[in-house]
Protein backbone atom coordinates (compact mmCIF):
# COMPACT_ATOMS: atom_id res chain seq x y z
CA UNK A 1 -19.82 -15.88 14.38
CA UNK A 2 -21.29 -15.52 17.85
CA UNK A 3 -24.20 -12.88 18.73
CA UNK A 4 -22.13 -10.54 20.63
CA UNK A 5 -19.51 -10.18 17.58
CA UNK A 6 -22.43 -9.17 15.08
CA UNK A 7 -23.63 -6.49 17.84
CA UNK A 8 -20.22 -5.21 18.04
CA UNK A 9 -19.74 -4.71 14.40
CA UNK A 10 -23.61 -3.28 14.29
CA UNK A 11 -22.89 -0.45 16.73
CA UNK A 12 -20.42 0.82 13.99
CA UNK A 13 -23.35 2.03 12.29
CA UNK A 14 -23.99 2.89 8.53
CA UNK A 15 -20.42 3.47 7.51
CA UNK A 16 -21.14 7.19 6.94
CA UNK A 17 -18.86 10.09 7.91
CA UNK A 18 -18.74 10.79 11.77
CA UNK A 19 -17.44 14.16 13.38
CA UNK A 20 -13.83 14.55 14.68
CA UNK A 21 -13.98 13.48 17.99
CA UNK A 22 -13.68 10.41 20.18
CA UNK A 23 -16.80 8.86 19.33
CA UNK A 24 -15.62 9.05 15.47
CA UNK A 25 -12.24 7.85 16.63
CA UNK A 26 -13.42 4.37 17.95
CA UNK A 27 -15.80 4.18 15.41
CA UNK A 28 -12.96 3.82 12.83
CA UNK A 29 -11.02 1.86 14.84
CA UNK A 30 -13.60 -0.63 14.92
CA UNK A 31 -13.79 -0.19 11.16
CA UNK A 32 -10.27 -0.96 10.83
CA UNK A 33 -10.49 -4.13 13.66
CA UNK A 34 -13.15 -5.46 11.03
CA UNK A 35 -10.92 -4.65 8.42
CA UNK A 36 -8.02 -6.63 10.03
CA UNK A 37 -10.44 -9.78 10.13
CA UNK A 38 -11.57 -9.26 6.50
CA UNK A 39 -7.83 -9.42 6.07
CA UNK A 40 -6.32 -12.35 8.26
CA UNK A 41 -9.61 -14.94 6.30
CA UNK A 42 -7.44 -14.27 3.59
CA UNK A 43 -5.44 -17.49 4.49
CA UNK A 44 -8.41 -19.95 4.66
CA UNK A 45 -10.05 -18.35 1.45
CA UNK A 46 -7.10 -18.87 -0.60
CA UNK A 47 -6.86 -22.24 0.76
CA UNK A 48 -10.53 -23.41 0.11
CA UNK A 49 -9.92 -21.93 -3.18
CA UNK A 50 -7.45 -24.55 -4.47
CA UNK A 51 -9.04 -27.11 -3.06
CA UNK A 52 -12.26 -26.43 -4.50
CA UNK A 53 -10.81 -26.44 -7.74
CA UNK A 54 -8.94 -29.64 -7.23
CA UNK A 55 -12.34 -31.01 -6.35
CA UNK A 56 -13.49 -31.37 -9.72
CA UNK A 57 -10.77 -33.31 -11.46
CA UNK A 58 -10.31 -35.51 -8.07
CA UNK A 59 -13.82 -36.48 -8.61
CA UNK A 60 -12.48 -38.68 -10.88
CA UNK A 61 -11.34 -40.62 -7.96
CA UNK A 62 -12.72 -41.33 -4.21
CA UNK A 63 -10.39 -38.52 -2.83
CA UNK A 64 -12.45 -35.83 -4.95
CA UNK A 65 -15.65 -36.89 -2.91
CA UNK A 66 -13.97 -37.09 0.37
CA UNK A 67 -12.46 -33.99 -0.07
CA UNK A 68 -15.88 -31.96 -1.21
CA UNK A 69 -17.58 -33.31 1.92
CA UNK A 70 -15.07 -31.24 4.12
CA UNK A 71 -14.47 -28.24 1.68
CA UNK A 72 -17.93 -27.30 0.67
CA UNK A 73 -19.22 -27.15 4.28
CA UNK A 74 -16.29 -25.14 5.27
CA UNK A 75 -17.15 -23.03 2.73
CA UNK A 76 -20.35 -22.18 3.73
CA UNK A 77 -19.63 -21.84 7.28
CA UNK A 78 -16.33 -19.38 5.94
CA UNK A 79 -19.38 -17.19 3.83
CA UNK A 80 -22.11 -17.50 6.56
CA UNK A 81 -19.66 -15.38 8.68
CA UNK A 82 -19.07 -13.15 6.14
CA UNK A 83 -22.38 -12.52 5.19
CA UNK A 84 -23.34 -12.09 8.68
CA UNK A 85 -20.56 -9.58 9.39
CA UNK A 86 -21.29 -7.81 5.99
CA UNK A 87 -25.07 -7.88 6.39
CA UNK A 88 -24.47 -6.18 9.64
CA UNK A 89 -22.09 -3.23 8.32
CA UNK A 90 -24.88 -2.66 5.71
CA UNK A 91 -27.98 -2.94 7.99
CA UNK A 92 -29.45 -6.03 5.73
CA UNK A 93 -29.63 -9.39 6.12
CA UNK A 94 -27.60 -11.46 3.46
CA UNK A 95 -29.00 -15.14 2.95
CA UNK A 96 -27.63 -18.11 1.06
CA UNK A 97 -30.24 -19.79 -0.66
CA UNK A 98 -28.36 -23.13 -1.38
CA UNK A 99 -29.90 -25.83 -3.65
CA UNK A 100 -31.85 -28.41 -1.35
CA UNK A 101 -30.03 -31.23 -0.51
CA UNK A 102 -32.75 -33.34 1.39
CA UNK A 103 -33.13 -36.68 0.01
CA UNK A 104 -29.41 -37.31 -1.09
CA UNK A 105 -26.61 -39.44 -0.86
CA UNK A 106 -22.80 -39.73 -0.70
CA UNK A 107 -22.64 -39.35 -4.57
CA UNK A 108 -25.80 -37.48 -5.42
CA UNK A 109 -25.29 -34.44 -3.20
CA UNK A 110 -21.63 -33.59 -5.13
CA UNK A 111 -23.61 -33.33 -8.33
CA UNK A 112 -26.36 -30.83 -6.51
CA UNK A 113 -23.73 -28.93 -5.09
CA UNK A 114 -21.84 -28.33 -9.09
CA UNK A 115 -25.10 -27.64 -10.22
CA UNK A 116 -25.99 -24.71 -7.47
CA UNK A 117 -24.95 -21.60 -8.76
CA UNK A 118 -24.90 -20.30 -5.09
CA UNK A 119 -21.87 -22.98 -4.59
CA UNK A 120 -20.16 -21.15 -6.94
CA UNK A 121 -20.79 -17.66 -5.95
CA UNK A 122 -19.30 -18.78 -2.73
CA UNK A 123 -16.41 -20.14 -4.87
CA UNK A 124 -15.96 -16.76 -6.65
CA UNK A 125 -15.87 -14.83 -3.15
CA UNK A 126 -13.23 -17.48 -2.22
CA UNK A 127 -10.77 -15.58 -4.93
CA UNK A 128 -11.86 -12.56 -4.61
CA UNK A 129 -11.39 -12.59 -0.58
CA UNK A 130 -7.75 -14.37 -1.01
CA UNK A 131 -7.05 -11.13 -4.16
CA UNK A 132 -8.70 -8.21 -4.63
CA UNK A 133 -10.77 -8.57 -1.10
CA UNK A 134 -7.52 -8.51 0.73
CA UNK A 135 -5.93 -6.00 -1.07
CA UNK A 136 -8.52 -3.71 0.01
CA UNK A 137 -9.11 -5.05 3.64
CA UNK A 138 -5.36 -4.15 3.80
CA UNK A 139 -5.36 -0.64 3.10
CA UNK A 140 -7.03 0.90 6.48
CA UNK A 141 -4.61 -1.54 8.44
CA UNK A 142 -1.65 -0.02 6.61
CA UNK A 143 -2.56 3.45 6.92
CA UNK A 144 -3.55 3.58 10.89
CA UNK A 145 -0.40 1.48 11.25
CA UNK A 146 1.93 3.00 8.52
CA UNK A 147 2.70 6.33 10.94
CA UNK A 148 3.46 4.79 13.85
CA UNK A 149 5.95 2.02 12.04
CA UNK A 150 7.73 4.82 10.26
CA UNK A 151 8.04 6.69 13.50
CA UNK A 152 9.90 4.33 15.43
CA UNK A 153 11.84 3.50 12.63
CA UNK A 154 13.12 7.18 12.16
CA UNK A 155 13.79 7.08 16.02
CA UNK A 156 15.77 4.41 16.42
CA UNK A 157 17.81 4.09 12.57
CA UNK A 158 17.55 8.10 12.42
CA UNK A 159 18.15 8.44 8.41
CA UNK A 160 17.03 10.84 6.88
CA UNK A 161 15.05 8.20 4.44
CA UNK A 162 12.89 7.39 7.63
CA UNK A 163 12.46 10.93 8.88
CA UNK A 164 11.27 11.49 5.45
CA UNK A 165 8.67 8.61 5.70
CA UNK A 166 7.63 9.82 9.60
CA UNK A 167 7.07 13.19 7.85
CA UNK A 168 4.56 11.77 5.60
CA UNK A 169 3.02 9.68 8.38
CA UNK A 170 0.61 12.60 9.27
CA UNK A 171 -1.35 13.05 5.98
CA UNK A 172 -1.36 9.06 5.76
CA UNK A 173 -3.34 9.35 9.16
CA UNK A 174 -5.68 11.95 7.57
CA UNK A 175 -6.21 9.73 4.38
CA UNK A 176 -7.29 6.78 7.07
CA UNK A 177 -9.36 8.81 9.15
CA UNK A 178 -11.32 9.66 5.60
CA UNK A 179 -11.21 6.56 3.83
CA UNK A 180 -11.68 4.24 6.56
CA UNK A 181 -15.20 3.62 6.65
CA UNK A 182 -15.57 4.28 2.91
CA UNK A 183 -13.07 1.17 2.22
CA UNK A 184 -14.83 -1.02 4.58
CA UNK A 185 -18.15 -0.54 3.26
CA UNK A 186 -16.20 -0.93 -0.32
CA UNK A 187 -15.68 -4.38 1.34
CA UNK A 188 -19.30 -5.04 2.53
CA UNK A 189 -20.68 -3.52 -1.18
CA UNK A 190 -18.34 -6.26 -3.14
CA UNK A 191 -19.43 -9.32 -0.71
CA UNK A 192 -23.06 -8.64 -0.70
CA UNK A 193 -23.05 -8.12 -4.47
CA UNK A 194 -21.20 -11.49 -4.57
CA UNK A 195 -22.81 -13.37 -1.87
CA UNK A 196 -26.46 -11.94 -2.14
CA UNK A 197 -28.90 -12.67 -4.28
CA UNK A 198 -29.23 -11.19 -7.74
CA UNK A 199 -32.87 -10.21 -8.62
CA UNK A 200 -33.07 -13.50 -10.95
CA UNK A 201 -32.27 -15.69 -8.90
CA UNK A 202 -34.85 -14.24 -6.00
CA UNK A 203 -37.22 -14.88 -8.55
CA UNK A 204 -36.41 -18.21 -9.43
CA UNK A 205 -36.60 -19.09 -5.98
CA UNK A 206 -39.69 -17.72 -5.43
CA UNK A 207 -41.52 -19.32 -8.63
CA UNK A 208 -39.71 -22.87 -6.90
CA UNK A 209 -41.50 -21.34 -3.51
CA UNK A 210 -44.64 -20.90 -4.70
CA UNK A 211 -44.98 -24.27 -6.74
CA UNK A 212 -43.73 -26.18 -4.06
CA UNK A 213 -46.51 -24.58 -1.66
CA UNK A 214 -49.16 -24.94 -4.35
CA UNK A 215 -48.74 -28.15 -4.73
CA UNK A 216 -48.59 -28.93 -0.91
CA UNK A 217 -51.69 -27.24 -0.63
CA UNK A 218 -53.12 -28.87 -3.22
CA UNK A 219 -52.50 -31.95 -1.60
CA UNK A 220 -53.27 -31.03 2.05
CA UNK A 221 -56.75 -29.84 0.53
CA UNK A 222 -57.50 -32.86 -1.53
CA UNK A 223 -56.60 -34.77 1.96
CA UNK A 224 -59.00 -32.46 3.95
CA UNK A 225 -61.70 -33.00 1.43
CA UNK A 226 -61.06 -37.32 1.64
CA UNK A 227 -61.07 -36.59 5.34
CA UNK A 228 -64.20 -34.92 5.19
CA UNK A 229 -66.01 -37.61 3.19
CA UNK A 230 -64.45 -40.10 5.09
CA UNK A 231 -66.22 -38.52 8.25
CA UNK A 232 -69.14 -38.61 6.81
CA UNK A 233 -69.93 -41.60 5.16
CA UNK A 234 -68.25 -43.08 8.49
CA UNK A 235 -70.54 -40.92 10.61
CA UNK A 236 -73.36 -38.68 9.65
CA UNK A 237 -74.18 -40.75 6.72
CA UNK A 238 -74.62 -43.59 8.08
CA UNK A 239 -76.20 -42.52 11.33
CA UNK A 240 -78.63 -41.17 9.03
CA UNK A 241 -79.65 -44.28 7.15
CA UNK A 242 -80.36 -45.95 10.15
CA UNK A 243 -82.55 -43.33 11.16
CA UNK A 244 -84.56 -43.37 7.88
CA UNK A 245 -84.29 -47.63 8.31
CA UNK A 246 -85.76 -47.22 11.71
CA UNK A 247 -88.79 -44.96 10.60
CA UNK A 248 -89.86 -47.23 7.74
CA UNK A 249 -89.66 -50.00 10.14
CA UNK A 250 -91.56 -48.27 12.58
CA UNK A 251 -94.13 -47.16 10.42
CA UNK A 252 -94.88 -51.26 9.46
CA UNK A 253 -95.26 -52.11 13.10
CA UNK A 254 -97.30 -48.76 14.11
CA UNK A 255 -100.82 -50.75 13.64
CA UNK A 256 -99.64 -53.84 14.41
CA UNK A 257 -96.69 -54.06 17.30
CA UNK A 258 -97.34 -50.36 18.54
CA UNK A 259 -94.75 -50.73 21.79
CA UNK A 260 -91.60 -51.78 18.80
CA UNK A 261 -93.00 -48.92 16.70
CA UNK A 262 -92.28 -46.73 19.87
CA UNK A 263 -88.96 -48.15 20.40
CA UNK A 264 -88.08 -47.85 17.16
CA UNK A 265 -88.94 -44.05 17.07
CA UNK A 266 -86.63 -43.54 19.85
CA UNK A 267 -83.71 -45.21 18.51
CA UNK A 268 -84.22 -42.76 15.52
CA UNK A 269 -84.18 -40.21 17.83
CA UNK A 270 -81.28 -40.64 19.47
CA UNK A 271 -79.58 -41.66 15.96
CA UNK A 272 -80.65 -38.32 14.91
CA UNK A 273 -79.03 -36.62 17.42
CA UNK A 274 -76.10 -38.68 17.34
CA UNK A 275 -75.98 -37.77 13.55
CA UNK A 276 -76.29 -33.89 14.39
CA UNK A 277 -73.18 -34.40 16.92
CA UNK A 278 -71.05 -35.95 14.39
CA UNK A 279 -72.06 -33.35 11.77
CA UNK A 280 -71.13 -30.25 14.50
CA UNK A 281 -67.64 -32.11 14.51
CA UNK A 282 -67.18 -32.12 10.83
CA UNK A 283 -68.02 -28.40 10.97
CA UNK A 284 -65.35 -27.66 13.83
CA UNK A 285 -62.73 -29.56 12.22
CA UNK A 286 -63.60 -27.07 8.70
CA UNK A 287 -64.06 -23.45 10.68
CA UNK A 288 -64.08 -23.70 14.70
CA UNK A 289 -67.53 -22.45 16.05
CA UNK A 290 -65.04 -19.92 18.77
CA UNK A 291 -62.89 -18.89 15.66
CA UNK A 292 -65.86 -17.76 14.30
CA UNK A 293 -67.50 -15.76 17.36
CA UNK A 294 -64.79 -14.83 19.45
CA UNK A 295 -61.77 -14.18 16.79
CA UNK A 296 -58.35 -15.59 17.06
CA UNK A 297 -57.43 -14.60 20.22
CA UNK A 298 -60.84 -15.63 21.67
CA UNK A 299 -60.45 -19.12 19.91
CA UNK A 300 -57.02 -19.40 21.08
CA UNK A 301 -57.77 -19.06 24.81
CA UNK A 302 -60.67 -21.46 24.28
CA UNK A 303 -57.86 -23.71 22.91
CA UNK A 304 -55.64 -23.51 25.98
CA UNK A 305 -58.62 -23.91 28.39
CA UNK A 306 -58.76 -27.66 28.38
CA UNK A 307 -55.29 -28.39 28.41
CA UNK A 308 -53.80 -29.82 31.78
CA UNK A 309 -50.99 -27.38 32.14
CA UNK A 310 -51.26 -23.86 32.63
CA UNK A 311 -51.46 -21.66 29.58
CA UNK A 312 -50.61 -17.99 29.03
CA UNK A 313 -52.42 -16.17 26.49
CA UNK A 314 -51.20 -12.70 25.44
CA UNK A 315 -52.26 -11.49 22.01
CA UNK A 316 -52.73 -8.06 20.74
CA UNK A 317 -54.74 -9.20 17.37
CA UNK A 318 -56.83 -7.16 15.48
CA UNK A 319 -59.94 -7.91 13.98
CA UNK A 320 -60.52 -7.93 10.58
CA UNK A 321 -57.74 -10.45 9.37
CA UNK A 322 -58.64 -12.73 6.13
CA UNK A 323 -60.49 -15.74 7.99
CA UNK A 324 -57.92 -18.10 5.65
CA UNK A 325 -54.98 -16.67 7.79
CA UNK A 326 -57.07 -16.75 11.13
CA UNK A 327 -57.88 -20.72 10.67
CA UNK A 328 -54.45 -21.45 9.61
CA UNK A 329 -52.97 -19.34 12.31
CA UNK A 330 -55.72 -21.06 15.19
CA UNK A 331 -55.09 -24.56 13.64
CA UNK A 332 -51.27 -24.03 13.80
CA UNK A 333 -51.87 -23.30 17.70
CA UNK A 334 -53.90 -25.81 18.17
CA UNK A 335 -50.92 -28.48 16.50
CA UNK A 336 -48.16 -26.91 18.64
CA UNK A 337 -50.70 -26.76 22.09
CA UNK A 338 -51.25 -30.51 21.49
CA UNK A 339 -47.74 -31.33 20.85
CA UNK A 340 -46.78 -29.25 24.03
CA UNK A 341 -49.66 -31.78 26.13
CA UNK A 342 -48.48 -35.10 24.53
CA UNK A 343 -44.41 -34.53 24.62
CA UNK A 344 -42.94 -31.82 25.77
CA UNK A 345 -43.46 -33.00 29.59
CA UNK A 346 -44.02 -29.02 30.56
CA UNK A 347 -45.52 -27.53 33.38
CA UNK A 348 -46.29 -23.90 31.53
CA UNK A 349 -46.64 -23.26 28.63
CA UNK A 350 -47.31 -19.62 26.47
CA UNK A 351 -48.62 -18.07 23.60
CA UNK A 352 -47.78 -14.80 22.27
CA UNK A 353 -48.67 -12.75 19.20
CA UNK A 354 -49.18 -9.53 17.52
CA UNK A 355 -49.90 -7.53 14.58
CA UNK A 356 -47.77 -4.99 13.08
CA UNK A 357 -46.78 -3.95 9.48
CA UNK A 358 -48.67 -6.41 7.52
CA UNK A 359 -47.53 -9.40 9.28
CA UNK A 360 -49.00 -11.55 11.66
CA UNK A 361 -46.50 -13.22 14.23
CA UNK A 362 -47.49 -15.85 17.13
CA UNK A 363 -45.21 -17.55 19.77
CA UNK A 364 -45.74 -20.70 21.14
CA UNK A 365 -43.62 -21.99 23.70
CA UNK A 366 -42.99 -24.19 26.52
CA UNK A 367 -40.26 -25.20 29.53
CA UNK A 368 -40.32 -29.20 28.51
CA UNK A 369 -37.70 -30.96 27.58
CA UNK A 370 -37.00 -29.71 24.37
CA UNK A 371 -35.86 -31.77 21.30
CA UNK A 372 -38.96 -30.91 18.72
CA UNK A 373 -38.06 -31.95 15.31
CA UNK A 374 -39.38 -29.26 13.27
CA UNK A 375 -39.00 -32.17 10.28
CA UNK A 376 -41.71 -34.16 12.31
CA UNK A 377 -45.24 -34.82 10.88
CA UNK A 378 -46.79 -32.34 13.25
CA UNK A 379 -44.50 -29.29 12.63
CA UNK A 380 -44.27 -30.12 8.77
CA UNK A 381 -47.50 -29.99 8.33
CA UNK A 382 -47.98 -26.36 10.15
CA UNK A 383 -44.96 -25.16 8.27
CA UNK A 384 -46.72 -26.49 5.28
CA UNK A 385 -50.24 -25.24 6.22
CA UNK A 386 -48.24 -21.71 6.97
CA UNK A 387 -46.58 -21.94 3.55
CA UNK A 388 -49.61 -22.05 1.92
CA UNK A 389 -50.07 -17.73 2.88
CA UNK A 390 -46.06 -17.08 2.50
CA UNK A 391 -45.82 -17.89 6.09
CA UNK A 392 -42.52 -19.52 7.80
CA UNK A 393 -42.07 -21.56 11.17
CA UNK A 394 -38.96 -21.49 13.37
CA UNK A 395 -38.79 -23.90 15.62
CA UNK A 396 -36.03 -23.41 18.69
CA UNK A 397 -35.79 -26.35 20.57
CA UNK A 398 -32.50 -27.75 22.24
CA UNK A 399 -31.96 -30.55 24.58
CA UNK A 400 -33.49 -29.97 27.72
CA UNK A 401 -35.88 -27.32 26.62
CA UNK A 402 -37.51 -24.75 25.99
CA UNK A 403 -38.88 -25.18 22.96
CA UNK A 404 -40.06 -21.81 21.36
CA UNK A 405 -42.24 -21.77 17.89
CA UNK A 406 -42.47 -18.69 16.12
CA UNK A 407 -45.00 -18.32 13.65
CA UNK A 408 -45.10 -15.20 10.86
CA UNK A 409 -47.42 -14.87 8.07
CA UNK A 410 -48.06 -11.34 6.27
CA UNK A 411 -51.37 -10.60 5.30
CA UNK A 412 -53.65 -7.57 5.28
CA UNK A 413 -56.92 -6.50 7.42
């Protein structure tokens, strides 16, 4: 289902009663054109049907794998255009929240798929697209058409019988131009109460949300903390010992050798400020000094100032957001920003972002070369760190570029 088709089918509107003139006119025959196509995906719904079906007792056998390895991804691809199409008539988006697959093989993915009740909901629209789904996609084709079929039969047989049904032709075109779009959206009712989700199972998938996120934070957390420590006793600590080593040292030779004691004093000096360096960088690396006094978009632009490509910084952010959000939304930057400098081979790159109805949204982009794995460490771990406030990462990056990184996460002021 291609871009263009889902605008068509959107500018038929909300499938409520138009006037009686031209505009309502090609309104309904776009109704009935969708109609047609709800109709003529009869033929491949019917025929995943059966072979669904036959799936399961060919499992017994190698044939019942390689046939579930073309079926249920037709499948989907046969529903994701239906949901699309639907989700468009009804002004709503209509998502398939299959089981996750990652992590698979060739025989453990067949028993995820008979376990995911979404599978079978796409199973059950199968029959009901190939039965009752095309019994009602039908009816709006057969009344805009039934008139002018009995017409030119009555012209050129001339019985009576057909006159008769030419006669009747008329009210048949007034029963179309009223039930049209309330048949349609009959359609688009009965597919998004099969292929949507029931409230149930949008909780479910939400607890499974949530846990999974917990316990990624979790993690990320207890690996922030060993970080910190680690930077520490690497660092501070230790630059800190020396300096208390040095002192006592110092204050043995003071009567005694007082040009060492000197020396000493300086290297304790310098150790100390060496120490107070490496403690500023612990800090930065917890809560950035320009998050803190400039906001996110001031510590954004002071992220893109020392990159060697060009950066464009638009952001209309307020302030007041919940400095949790800010320091995952300025650390996510940063990760793209320095993904963008190491890879992407760019010679722009952007950042864009706003604030509006209780979500915060930021764009990072480039004109590299493209190819970002969103999978990847980096891009994982910001769609983690994201996860973490409800947040999601999309990551849009085909061969040859650009690569464009958008970035939501709802939260109040």
């Amino acid at each position: 289902m291609t871009d263009w088709t889902v605008m068509w089918v959107r500018r038929i509107g909300s499938l409520r009663p138009t006037p009686v003139d031209e505009d309502g006119l090609v309104d309904r025959l776009r109704l009935t054109a969708v109609s047609l196509g709800y109709a003529l995906a009869m033929a491949p719904a019917l025929a995943l049907a059966i072979l669904s079906i036959l799936c399961i007792p060919l499992g017994l056998v190698t044939v019942g794998f390689a046939l579930a390895f073309a079926v249920v991804p037709a499948t989907a691809a046969l529903t994701a255009v239906h949901r699309r199409v639907s989700g468009a008539l009804l002004g709503e988006e209509l998502r398939a929240a299959y089981a996750d697959t990652t992590g698979t093989n060739l025989f453990t993915r067949p028993a995820r798929w008979v376990t995911d009740r979404v599978r079978w909901r796409d199973v059950g629209f199968l029959w009901f697209s190939a039965t009752g789904g095309f019994v009602l996609s039908l009816l709006p084709v057969a009344m805009l058409t039934f008139p002018f079929s009995s017409l030119v039969q009555a012209i050129v047989f001339g019985g009576w019988v057909q006159w008769l049904l030419a006669l009747l032709g008329g009210p048949v075109l007034v029963g179309w131009w009223c039930a049209a779009p309330a048949l349609v959206r009959a359609r688009a009712l009965a597919e998004r109460g099969i292929l949507g989700h029931s409230r149930v199972e949008e909780l479910e998938q939400r607890v499974t949300e949530v846990t999974e996120s917990r316990a990624e934070t979790l993690d990320h957390s207890a690996a922030e903390v060993r970080r910190i420590e680690r930077d520490l006793h690497d660092g501070a600590q230790a630059r800190i010992a020396a300096v208390g080593m040095n002192v006592g040292l110092a204050e043995k030779l003071l009567e005694s050798d007082p040009a060492a004691a000197a020396e000493l004093l300086r290297e304790a000096r310098e150790s100390t400020i060496t120490a107070l360096e490496d403690l500023r960088s612990v800090v930065r690396g917890i809560h950035p000094p320009a998050l803190a006094d400039r906001g996110l978009a001031g510590g954004i632009e002071a992220l893109a100032l020392p990159l060697p490509l060009p950066v464009t910084v638009a952001l209309d952010v307020p302030a007041g957001l919940p400095d949790p959000v800010e320091s995952a939304a300025y650390f996510a930057v940063a990760e793209c920003l320095a993904n963008t400098a190491k890879h992407a081979a760019a010679t722009r790159a952007w950042v864009t972002g706003a604030y509006a109805d209780g979500v915060l949204r930021l764009v990072v982009g480039d004109d590299g070369r493209g190819g970002a794995d969103p999978a990847g460490s980096g891009l994982s771990g910001v769609a983690r760190r994201l996860a973490a406030f409800d947040g999601r990462l999309d990551v849009l990056s085909p061969a040859g570029g650009p690569t464009v990184v958008t970035m939501e996460v709802p939260c109040g002021r």
